[in-house]
Protein backbone atom coordinates (compact mmCIF):
# COMPACT_ATOMS: atom_id res chain seq x y z
CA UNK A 1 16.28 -23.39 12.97
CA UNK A 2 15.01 -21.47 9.87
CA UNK A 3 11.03 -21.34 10.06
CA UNK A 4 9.52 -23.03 7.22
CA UNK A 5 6.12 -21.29 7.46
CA UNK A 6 6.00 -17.10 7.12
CA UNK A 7 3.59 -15.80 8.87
CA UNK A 8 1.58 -12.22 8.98
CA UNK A 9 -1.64 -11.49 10.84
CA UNK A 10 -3.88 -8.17 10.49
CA UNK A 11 -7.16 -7.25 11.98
CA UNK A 12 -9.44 -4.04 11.20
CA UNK A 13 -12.35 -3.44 13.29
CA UNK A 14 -15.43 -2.51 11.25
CA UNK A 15 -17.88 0.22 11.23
CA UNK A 16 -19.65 -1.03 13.98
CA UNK A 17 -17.66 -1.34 17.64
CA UNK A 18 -15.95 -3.41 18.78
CA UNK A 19 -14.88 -5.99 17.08
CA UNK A 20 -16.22 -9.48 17.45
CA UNK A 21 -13.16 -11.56 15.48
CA UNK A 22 -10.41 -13.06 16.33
CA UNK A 23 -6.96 -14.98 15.42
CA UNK A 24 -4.17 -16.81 16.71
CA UNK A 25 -0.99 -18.69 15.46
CA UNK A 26 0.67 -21.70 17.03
CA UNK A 27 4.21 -22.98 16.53
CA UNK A 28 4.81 -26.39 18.13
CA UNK A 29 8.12 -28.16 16.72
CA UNK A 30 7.80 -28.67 13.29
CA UNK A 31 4.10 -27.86 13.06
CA UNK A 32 2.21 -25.05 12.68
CA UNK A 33 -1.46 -23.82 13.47
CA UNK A 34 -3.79 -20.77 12.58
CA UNK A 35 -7.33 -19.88 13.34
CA UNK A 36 -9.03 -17.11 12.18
CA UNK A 37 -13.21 -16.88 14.02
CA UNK A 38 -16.32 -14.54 13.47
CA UNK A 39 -18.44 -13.61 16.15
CA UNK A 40 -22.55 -12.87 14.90
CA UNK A 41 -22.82 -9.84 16.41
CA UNK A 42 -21.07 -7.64 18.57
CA UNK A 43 -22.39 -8.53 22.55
CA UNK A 44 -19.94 -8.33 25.43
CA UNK A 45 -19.60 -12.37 25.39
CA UNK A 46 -19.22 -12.51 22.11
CA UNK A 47 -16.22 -10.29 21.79
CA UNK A 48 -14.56 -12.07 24.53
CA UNK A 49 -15.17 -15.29 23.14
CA UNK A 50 -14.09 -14.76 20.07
CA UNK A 51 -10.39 -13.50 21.67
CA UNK A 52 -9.89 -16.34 23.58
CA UNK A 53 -11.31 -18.78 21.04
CA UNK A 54 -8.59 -18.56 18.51
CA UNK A 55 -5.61 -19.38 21.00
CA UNK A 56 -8.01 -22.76 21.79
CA UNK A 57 -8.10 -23.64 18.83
CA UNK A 58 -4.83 -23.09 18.00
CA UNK A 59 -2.96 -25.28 21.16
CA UNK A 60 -5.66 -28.14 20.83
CA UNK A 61 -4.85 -28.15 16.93
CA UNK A 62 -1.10 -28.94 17.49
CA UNK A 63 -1.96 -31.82 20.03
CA UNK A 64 -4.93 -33.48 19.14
CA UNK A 65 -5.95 -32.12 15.54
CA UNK A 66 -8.27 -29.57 14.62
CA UNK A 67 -11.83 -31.33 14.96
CA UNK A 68 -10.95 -31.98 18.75
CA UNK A 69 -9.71 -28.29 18.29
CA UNK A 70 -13.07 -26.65 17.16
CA UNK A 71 -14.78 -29.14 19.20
CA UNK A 72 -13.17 -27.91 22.57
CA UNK A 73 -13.39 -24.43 21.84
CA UNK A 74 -17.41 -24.92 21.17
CA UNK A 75 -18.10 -26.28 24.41
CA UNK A 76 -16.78 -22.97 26.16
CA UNK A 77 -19.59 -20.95 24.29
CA UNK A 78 -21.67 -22.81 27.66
CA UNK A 79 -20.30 -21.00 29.73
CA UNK A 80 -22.11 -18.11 28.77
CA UNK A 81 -25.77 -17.51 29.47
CA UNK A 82 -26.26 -17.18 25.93
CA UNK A 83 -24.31 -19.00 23.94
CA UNK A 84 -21.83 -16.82 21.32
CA UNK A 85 -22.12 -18.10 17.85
CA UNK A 86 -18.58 -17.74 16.15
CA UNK A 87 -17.89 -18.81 12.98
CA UNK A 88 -14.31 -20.40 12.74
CA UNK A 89 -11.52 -21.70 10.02
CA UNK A 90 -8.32 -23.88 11.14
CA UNK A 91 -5.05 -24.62 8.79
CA UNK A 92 -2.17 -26.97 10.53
CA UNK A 93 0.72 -27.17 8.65
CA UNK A 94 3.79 -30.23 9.19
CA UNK A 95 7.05 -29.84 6.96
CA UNK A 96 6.86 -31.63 3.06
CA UNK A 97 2.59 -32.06 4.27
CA UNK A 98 -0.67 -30.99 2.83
CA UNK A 99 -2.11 -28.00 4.71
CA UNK A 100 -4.88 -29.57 7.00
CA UNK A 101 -7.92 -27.75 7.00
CA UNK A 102 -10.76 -27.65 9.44
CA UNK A 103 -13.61 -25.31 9.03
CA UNK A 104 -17.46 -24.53 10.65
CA UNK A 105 -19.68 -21.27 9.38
CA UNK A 106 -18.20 -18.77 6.95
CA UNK A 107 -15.03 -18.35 7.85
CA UNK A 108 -13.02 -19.11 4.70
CA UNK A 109 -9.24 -20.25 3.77
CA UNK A 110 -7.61 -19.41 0.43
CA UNK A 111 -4.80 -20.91 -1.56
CA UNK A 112 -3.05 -18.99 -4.08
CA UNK A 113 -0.25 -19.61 -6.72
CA UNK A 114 1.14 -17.58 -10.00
CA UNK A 115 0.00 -20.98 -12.12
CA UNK A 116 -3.62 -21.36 -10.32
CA UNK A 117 -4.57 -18.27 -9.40
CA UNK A 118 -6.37 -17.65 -6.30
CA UNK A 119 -8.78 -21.05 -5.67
CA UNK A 120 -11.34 -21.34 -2.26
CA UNK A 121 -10.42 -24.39 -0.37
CA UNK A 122 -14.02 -23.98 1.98
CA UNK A 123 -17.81 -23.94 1.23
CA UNK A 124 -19.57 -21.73 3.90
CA UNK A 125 -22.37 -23.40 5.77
CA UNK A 126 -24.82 -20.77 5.22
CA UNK A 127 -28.11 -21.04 3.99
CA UNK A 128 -27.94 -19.81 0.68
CA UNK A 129 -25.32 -22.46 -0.25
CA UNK A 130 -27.27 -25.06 1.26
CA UNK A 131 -30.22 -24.30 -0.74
CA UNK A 132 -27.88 -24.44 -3.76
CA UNK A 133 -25.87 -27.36 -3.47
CA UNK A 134 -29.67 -29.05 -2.52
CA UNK A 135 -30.66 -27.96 -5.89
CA UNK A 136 -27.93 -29.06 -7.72
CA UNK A 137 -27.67 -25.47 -9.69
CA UNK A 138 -27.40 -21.80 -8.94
CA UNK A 139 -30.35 -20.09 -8.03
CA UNK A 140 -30.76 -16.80 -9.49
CA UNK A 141 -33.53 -15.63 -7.23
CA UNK A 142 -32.10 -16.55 -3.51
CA UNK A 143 -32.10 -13.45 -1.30
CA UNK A 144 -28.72 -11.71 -0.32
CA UNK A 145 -29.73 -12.09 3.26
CA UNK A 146 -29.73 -16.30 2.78
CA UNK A 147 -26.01 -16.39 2.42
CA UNK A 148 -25.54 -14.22 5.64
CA UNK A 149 -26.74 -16.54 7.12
CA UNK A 150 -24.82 -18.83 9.43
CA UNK A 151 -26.24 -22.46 9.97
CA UNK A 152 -23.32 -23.44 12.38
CA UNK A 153 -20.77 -22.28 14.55
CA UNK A 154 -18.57 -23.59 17.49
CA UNK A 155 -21.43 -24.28 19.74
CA UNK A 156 -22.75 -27.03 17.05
CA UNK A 157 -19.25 -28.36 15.73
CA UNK A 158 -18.80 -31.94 16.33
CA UNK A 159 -17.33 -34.86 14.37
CA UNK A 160 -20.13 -34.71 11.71
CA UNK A 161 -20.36 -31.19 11.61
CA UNK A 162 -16.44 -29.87 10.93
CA UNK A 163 -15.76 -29.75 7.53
CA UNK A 164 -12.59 -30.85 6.17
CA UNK A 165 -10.39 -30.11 3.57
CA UNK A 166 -6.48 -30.47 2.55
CA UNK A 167 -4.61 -28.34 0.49
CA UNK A 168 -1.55 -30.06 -1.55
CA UNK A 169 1.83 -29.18 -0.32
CA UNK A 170 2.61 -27.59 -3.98
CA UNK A 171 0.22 -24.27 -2.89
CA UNK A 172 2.44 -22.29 -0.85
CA UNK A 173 0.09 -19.41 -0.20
CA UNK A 174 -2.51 -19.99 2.55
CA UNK A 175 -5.02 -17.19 3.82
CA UNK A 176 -7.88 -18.03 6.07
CA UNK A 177 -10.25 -15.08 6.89
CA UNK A 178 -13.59 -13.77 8.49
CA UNK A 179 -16.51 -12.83 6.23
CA UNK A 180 -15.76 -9.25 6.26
CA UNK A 181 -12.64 -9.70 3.61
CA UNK A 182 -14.36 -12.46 1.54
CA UNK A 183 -17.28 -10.52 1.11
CA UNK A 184 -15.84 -7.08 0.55
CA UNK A 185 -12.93 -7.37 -1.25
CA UNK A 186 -13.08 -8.08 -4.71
CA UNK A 187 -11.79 -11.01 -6.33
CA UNK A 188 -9.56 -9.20 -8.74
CA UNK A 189 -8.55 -7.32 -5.72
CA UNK A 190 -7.13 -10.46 -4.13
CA UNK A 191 -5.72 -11.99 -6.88
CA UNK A 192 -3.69 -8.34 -7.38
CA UNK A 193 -2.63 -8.02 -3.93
CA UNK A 194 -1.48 -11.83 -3.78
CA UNK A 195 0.06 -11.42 -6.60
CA UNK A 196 2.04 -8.21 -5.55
CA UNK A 197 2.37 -9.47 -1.85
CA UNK A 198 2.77 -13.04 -1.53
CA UNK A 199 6.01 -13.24 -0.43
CA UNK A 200 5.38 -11.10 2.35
CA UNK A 201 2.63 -12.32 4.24
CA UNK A 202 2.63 -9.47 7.14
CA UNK A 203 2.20 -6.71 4.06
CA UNK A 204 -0.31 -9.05 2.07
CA UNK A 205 -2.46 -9.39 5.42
CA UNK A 206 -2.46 -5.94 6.37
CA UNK A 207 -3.26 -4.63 2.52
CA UNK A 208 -6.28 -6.95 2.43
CA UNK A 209 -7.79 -5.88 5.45
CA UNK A 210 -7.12 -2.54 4.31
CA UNK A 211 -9.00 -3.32 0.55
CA UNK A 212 -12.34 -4.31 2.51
CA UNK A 213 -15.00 -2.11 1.14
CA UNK A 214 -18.15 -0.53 2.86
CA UNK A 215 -21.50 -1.28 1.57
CA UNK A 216 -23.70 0.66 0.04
CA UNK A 217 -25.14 1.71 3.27
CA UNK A 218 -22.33 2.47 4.42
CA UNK A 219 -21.82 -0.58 6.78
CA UNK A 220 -18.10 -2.31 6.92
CA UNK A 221 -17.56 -5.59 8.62
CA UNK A 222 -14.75 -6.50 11.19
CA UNK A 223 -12.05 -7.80 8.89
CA UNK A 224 -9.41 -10.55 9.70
CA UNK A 225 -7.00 -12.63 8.31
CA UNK A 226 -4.41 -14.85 9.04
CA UNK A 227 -1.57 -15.36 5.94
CA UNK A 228 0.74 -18.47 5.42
CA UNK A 229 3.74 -19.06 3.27
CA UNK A 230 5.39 -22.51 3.28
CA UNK A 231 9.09 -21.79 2.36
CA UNK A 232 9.56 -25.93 3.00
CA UNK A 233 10.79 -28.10 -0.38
């Protein structure tokens, strides 16, 4: 059976060790699941949360959907004395379907296509864009530091918490990702790369990780993304 979805994963720890995300793709029949998570920090639990997270979400996604999906893999964050926040993003895709998306933090999930360009299918649940969508305008003047940070993650994802999205059938290009490719690659660096890469999603994944930039002091993020191409229709 030809697979309709293409598939390519890549993951580049940042500057500070070791790396606290995590990803996972699951094939079921005719259906397919990807999860991409971002762990706050970089603690013992929270790196080995966030690597057995993804698969979670992944298996629960194909059965049950992905809000029992996130929902599932929050509760595990009890089993640690102290709770692991992880941030986490969730695409399930069925033949001649929209992509289903299911989303909690900053993780984020892209569509691209030669007509539309490169569009965000996600709003993070950080504070700065609560503050803005509160307002009903930009705000010139809110800190950096609000939109790092994280209002939810698994531990808090329920029914009313999940957001959901779904992406038409028509936008073959998917690419979920942790914060440390959203944030430090720049747009007309991802709309380049898709562009040159999009029909090979295991060279498009591994050249975006590769494009994430350091900060000015120096500091890279752990950078991870999952990238889908429906070949279906």
């Amino acid at each position: 059976m030809t697979e309709y979805v293409k598939i390519g994963t890549a993951q580049r720890p940042g500057t500070e060790p070791p790396c606290a995300d995590g990803h996972d793709v699951q094939r079921t029949h005719g259906t397919v699941s990807a999860a991409v998570v971002d762990g706050a920090g970089h603690r013992p639990a929270t790196v080995r949360y966030a690597g057995i997270a993804p698969a979670v979400i992944t298996h629960i996604g194909n059965t049950l959907g992905g809000v029992p999906a996130l929902m599932t893999a929050g509760q595990m964050a009890r089993a640690y004395d102290e709770p692991p926040h992880l941030s986490a993003v969730y695409a399930r895709i069925g033949p001649d379907s929209p992509t289903v998306l299911v989303w909690i933090g900053d993780c984020r999930a892209y569509g691209w296509s030669a007509a539309g360009g490169l569009t965000l299918w996600t709003t993070d649940q950080t504070m700065g864009e609560y503050l803005r969508t509160r307002i009903g305008a930009p705000l010139p003047r809110i800190p950096e530091a609000y939109d790092d940070f994280v209002r939810l993650g698994l531990t808090e994802a329920s029914a009313a918490t999940c957001m959901q999205a779904q992406i038409p059938a028509a936008v073959r290009l998917i690419v979920l990702c942790s914060d440390g490719v959203s944030d430090q690659v720049k747009p007309e660096v991802w709309s380049r790369l898709c562009a040159e890469h999009g029909g090979n999603p295991p060279t498009l994944a591994d050249a975006l990780v590769a494009a994430a930039c350091a900060n000015a002091a120096g500091y890279r993020d752990d950078a991870t993304v999952a990238v889908l191409l429906r070949c279906d229709g």
